[in-house]
PDB file of N, CA and C in Angstrom:
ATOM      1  N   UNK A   1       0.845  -1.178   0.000  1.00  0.00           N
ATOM      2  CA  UNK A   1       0.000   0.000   0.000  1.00  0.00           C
ATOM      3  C   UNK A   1       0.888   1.238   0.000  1.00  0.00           C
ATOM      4  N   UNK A   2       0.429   2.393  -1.402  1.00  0.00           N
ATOM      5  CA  UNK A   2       1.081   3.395  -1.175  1.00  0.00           C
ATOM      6  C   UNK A   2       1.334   4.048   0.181  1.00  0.00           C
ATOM      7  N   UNK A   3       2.343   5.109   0.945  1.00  0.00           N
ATOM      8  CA  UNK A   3       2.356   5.935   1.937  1.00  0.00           C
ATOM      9  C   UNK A   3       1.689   6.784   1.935  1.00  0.00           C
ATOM     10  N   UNK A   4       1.925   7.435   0.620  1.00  0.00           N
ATOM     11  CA  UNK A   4       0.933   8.696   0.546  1.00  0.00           C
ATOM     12  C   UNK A   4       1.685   9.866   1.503  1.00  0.00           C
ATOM     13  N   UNK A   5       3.181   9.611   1.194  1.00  0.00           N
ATOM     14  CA  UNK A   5       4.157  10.730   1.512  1.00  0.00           C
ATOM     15  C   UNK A   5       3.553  12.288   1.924  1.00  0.00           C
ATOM     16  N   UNK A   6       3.480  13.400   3.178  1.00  0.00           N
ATOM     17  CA  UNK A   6       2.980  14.495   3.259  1.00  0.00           C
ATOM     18  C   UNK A   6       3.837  15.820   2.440  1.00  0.00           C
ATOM     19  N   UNK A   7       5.158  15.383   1.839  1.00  0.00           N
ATOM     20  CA  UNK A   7       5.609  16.447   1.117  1.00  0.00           C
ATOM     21  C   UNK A   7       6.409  15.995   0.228  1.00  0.00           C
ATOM     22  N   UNK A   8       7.359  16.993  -0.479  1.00  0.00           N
ATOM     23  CA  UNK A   8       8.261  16.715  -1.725  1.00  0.00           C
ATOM     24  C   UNK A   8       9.859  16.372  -1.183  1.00  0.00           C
ATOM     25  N   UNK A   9      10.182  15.252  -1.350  1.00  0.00           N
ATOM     26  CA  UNK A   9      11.506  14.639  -0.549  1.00  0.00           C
ATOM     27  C   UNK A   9      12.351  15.821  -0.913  1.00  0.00           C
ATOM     28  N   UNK A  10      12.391  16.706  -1.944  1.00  0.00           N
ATOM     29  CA  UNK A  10      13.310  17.685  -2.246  1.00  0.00           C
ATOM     30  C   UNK A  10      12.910  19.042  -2.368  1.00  0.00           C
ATOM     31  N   UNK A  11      11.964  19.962  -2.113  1.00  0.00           N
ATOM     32  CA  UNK A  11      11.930  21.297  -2.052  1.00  0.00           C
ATOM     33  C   UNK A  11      10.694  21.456  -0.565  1.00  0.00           C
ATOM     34  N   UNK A  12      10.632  20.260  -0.414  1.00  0.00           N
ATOM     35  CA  UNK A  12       9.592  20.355   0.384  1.00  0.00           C
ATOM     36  C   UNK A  12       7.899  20.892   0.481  1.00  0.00           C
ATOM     37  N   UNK A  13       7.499  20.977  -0.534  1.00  0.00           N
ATOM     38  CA  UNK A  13       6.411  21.329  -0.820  1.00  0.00           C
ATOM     39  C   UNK A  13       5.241  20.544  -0.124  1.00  0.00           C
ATOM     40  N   UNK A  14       3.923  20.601   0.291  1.00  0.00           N
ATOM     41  CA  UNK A  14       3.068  20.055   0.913  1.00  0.00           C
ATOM     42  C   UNK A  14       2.366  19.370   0.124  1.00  0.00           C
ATOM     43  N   UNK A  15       2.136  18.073   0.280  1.00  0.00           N
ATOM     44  CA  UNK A  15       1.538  17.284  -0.827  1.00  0.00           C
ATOM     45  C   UNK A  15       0.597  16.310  -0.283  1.00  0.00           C
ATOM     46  N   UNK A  16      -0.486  17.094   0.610  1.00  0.00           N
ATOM     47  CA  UNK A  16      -1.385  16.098   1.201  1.00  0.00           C
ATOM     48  C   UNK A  16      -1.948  15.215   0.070  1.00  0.00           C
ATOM     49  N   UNK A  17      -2.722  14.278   0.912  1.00  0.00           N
ATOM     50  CA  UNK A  17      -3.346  12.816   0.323  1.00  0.00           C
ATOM     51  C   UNK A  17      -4.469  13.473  -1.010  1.00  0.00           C
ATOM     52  N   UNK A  18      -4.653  14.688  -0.944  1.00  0.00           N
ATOM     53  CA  UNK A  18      -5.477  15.283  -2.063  1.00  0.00           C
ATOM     54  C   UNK A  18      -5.096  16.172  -3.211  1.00  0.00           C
ATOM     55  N   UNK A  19      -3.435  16.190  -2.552  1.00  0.00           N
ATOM     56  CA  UNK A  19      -2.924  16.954  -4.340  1.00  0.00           C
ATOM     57  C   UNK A  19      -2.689  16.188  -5.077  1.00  0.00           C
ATOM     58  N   UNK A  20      -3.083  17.170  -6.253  1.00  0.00           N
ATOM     59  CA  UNK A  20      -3.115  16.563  -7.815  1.00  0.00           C
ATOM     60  C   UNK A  20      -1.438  17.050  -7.968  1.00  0.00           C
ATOM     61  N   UNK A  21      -0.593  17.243  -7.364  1.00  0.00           N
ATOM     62  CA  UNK A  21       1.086  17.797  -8.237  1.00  0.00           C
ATOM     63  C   UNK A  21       2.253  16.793  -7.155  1.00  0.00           C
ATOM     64  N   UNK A  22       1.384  15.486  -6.743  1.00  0.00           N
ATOM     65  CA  UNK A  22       2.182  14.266  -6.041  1.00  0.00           C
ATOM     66  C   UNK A  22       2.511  13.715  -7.395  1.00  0.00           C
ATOM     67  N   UNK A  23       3.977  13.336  -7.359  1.00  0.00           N
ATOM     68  CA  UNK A  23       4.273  12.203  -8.639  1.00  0.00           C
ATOM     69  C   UNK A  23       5.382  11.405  -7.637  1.00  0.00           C
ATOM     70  N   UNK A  24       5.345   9.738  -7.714  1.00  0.00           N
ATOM     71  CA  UNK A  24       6.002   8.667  -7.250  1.00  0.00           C
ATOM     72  C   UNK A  24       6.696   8.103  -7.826  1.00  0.00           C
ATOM     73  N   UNK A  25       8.043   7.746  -7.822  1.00  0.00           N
ATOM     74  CA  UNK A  25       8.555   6.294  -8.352  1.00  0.00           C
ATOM     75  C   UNK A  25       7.721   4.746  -7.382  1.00  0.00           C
ATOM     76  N   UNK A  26       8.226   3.965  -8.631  1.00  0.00           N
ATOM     77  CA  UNK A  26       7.902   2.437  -7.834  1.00  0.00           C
ATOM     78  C   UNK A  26       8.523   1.882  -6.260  1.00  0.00           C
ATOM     79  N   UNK A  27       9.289   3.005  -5.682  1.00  0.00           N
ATOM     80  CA  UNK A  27       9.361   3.120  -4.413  1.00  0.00           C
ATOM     81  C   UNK A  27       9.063   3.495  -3.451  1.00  0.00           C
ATOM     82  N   UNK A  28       7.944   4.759  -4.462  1.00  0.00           N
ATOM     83  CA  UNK A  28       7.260   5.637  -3.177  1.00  0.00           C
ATOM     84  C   UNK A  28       7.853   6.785  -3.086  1.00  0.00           C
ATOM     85  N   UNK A  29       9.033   7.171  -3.471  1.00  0.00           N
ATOM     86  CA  UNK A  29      10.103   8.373  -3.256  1.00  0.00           C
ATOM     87  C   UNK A  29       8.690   8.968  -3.914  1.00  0.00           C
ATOM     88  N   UNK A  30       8.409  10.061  -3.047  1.00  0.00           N
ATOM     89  CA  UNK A  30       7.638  11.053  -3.489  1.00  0.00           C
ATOM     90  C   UNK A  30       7.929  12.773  -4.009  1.00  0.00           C
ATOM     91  N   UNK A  31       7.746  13.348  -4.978  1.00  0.00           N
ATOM     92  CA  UNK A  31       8.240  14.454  -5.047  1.00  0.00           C
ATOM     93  C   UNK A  31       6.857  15.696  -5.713  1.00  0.00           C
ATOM     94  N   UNK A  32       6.967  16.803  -6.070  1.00  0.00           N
ATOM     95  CA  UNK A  32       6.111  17.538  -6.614  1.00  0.00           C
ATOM     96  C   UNK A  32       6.244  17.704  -8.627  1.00  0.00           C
ATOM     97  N   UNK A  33       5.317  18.313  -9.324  1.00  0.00           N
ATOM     98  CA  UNK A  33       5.366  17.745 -10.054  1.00  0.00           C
ATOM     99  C   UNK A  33       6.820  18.578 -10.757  1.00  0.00           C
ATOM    100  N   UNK A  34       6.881  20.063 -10.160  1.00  0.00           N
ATOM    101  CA  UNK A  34       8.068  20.604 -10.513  1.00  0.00           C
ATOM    102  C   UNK A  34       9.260  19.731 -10.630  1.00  0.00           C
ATOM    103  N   UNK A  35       9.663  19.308  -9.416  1.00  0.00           N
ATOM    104  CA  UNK A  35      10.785  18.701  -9.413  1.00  0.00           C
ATOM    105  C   UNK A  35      10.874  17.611 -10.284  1.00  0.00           C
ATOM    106  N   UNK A  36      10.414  16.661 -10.100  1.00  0.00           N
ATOM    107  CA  UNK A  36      10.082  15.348 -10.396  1.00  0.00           C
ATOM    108  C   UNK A  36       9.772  15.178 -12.409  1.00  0.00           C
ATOM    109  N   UNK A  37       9.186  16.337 -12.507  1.00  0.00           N
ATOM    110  CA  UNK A  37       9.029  16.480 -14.060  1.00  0.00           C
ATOM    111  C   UNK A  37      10.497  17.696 -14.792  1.00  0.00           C
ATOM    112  N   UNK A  38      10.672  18.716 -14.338  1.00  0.00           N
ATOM    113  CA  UNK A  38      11.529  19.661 -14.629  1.00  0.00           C
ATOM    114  C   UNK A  38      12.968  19.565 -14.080  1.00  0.00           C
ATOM    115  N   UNK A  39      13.256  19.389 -12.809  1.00  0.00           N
ATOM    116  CA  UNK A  39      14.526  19.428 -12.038  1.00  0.00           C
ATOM    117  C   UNK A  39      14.780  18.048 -12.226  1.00  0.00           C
ATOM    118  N   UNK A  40      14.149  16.845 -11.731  1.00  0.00           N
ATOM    119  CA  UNK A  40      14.338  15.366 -12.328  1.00  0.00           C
ATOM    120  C   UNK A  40      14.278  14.931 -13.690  1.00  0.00           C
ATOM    121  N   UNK A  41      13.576  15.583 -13.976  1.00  0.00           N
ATOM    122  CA  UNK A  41      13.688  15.060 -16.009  1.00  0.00           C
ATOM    123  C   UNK A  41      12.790  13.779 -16.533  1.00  0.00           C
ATOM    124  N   UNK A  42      12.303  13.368 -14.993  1.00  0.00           N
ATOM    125  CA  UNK A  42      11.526  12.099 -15.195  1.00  0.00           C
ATOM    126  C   UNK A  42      12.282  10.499 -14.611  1.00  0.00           C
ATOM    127  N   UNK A  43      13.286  11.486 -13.998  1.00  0.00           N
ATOM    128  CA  UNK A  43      14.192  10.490 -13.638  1.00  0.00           C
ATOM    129  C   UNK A  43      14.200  10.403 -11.748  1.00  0.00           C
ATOM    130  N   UNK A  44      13.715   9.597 -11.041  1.00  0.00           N
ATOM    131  CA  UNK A  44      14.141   9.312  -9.535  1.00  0.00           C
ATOM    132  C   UNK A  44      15.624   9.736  -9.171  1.00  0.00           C
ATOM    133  N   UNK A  45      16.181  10.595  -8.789  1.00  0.00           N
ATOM    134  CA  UNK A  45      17.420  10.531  -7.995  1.00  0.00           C
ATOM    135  C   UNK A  45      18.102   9.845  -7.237  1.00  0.00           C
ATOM    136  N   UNK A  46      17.135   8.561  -6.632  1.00  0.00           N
ATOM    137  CA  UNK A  46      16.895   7.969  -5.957  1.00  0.00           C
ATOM    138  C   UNK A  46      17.013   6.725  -6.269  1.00  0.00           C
ATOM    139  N   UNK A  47      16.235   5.853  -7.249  1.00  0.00           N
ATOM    140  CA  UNK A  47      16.534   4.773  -8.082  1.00  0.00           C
ATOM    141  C   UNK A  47      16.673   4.554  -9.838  1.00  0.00           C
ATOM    142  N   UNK A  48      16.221   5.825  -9.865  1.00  0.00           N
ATOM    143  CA  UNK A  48      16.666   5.911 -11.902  1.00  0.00           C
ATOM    144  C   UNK A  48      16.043   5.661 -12.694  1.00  0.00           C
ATOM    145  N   UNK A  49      14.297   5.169 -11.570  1.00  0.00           N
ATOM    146  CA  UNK A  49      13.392   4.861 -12.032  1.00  0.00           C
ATOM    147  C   UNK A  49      12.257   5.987 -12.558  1.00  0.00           C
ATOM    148  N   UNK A  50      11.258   6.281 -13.251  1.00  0.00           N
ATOM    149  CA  UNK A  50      10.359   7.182 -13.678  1.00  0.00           C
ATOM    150  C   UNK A  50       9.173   7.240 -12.579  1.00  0.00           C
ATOM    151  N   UNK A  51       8.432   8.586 -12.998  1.00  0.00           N
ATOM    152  CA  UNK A  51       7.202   8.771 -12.023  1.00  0.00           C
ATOM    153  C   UNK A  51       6.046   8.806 -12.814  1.00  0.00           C
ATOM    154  N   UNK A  52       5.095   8.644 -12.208  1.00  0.00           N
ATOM    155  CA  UNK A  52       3.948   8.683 -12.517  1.00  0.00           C
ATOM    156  C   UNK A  52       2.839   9.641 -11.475  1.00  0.00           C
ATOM    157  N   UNK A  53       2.014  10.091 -11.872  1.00  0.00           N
ATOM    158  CA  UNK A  53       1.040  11.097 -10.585  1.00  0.00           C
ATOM    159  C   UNK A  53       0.733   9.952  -9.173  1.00  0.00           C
ATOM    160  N   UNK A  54       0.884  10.129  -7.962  1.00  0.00           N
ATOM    161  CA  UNK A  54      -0.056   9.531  -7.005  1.00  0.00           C
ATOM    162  C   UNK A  54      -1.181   9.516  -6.932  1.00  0.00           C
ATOM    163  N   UNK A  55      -2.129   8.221  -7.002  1.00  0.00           N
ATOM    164  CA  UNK A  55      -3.233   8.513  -6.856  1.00  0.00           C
ATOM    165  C   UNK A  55      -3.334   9.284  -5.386  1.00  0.00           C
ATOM    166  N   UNK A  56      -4.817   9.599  -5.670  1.00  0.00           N
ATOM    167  CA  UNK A  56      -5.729  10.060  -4.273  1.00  0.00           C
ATOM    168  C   UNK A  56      -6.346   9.172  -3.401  1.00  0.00           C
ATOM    169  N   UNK A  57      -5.992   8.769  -2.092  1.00  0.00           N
ATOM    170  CA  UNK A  57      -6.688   7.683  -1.429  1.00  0.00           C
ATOM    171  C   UNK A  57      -7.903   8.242  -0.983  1.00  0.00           C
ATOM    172  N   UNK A  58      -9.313   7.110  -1.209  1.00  0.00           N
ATOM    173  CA  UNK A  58     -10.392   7.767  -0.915  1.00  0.00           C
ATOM    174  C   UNK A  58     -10.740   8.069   0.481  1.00  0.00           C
ATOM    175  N   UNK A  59     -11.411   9.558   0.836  1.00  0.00           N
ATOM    176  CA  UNK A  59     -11.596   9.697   2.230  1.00  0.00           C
ATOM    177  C   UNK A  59     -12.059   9.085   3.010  1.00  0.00           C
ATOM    178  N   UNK A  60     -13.298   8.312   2.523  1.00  0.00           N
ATOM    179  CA  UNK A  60     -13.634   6.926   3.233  1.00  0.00           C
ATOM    180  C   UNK A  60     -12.462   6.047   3.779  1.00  0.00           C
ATOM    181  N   UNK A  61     -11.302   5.371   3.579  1.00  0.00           N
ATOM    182  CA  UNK A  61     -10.873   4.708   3.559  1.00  0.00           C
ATOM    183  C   UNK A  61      -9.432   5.252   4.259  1.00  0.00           C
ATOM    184  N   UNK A  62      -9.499   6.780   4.458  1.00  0.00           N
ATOM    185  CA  UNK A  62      -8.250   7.447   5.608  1.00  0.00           C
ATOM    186  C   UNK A  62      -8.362   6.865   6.844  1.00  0.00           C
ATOM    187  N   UNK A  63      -9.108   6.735   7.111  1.00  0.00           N
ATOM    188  CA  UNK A  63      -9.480   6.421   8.368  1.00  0.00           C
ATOM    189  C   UNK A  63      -9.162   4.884   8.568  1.00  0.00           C
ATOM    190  N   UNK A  64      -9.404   4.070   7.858  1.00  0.00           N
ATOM    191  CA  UNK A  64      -8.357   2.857   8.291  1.00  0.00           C
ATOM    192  C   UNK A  64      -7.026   2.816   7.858  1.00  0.00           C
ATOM    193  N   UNK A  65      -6.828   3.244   6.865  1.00  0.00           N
ATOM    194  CA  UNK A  65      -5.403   3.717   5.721  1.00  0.00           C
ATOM    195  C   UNK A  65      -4.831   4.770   5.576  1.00  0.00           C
ATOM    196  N   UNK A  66      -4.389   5.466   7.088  1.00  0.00           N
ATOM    197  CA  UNK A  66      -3.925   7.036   6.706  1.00  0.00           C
ATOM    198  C   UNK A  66      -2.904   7.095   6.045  1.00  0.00           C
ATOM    199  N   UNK A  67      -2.814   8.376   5.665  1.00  0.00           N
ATOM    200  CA  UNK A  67      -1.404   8.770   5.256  1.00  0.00           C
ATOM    201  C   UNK A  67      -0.784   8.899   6.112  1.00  0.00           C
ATOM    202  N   UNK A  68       0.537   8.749   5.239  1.00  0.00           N
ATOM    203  CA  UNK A  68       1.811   9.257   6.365  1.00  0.00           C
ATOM    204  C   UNK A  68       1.812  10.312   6.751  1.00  0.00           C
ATOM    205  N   UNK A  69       2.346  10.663   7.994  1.00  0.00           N
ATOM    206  CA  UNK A  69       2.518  11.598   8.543  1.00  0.00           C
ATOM    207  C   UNK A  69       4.216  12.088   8.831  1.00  0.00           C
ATOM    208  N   UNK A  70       5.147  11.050   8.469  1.00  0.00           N
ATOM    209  CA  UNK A  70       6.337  11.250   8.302  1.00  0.00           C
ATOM    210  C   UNK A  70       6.958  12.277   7.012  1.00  0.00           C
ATOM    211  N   UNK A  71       7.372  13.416   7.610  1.00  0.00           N
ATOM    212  CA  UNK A  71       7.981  13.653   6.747  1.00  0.00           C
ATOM    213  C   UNK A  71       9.430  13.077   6.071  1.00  0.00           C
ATOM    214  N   UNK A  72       9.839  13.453   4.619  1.00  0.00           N
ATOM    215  CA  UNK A  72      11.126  13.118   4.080  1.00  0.00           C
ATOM    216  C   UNK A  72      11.925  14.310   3.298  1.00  0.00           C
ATOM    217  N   UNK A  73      12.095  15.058   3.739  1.00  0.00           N
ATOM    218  CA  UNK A  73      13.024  16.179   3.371  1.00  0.00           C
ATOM    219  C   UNK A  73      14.767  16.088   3.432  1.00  0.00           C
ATOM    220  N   UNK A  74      15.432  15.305   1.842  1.00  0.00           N
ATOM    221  CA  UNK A  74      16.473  15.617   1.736  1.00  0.00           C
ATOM    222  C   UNK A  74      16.901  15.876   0.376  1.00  0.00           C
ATOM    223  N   UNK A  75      17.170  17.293   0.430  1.00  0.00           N
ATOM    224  CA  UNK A  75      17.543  18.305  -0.683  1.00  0.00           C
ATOM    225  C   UNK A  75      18.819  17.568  -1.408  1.00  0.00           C
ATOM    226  N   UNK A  76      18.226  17.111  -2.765  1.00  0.00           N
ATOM    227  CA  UNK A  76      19.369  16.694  -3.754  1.00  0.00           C
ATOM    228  C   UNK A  76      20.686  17.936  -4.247  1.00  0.00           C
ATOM    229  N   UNK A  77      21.654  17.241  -3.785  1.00  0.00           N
ATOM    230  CA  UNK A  77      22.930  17.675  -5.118  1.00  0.00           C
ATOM    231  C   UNK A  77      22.696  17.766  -6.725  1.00  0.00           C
ATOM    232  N   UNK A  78      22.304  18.808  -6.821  1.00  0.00           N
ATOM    233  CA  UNK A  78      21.824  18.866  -8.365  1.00  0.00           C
ATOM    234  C   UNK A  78      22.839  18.522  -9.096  1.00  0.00           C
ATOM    235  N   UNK A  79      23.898  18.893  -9.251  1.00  0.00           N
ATOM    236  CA  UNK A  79      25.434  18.536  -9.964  1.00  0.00           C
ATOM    237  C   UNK A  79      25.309  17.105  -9.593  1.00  0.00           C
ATOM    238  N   UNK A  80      25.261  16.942  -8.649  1.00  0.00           N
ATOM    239  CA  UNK A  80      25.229  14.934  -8.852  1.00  0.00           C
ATOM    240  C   UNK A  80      24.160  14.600  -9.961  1.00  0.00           C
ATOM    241  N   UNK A  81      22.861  15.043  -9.308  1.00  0.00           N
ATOM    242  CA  UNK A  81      21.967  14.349  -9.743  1.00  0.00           C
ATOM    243  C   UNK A  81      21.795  14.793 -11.584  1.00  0.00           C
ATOM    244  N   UNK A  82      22.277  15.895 -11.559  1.00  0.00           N
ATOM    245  CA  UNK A  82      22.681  15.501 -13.748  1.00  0.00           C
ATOM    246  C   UNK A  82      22.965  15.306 -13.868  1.00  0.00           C
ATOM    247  N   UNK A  83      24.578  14.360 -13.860  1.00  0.00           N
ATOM    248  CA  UNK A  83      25.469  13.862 -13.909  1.00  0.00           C
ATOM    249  C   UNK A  83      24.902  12.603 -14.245  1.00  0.00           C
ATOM    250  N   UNK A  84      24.230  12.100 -13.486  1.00  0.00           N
ATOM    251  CA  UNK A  84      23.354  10.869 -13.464  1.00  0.00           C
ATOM    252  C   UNK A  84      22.341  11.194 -14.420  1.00  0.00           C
ATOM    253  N   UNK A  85      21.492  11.636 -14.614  1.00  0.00           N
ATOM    254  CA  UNK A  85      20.428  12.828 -15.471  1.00  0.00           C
ATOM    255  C   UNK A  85      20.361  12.186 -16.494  1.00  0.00           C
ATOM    256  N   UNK A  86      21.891  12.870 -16.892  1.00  0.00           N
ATOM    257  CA  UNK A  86      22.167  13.035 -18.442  1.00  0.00           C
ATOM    258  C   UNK A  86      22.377  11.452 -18.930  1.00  0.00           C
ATOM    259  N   UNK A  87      22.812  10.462 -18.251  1.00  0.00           N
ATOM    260  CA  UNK A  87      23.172   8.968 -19.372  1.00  0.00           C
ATOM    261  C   UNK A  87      21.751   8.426 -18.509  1.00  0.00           C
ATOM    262  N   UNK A  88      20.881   8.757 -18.218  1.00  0.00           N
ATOM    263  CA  UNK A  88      19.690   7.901 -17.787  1.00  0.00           C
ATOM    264  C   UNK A  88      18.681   8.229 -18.600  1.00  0.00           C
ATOM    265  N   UNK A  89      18.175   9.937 -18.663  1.00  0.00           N
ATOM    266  CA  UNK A  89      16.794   9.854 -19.340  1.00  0.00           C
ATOM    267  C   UNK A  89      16.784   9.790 -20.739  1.00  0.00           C
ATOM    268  N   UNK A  90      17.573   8.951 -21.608  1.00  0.00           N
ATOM    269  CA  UNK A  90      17.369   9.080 -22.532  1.00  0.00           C
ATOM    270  C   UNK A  90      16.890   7.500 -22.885  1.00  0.00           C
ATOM    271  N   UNK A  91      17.341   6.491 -21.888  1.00  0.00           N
ATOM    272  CA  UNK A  91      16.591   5.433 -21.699  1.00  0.00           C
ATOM    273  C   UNK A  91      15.221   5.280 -21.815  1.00  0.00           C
ATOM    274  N   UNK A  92      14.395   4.720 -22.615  1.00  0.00           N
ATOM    275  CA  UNK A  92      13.024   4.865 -21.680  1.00  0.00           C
ATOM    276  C   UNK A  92      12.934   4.120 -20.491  1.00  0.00           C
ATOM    277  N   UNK A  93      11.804   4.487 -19.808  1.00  0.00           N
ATOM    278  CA  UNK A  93      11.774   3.620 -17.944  1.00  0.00           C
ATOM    279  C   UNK A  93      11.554   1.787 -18.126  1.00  0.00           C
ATOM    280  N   UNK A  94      11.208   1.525 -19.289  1.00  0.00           N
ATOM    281  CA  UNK A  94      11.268   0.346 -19.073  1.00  0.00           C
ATOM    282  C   UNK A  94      12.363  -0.634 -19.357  1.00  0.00           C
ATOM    283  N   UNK A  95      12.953   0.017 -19.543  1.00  0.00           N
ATOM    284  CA  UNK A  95      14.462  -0.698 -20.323  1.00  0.00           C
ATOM    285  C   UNK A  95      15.656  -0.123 -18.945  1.00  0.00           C
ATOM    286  N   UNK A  96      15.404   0.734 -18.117  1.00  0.00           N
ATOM    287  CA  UNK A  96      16.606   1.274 -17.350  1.00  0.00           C
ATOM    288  C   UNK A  96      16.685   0.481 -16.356  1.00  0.00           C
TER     289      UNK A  96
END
């Protein structure tokens, strides 16, 4: 079951269980759509893997299935992370 992460692991932005600008890798690393689409490139920093939007968990169902309440705030090395960037997104995600 997704976490449903409360912000952007890297600028920190607030990304309750009802924004539409949550995007995930297949790990859950959660980010906003800025980062994650523009500063990431489509690429996880994290595993090298691609994102897709988070769904919305239904409100009915918070209540047995909350979100997290943990935050994850750690601001990427951008110079690393193009470095890496650049020989990854030209992969598509299913082949990387």
């Amino acid at each position: 079951m997704l976490q449903i992460r409360p912000n952007c692991e890297h600028c920190n932005k607030a990304l309750p269980n009802t924004s539409t600008e949550a995007m995930i890798c297949s790990f859950d690393c959660t980010y906003c759509k800025q980062c994650a689409l523009i500063v990431f490139e489509n690429v996880c920093p994290n595993c090298n893997g691609n994102f897709v939007e988070r769904p919305i968990r239904p409100h009915k169902l918070l209540k047995k299935h909350p979100a997290s309440t943990k935050q994850i705030f750690i601001p990427k090395n951008l110079e690393e992370v193009k470095k890496n960037q650049n020989s990854i997104k030209i992969i598509p995600p299913a082949k990387r």
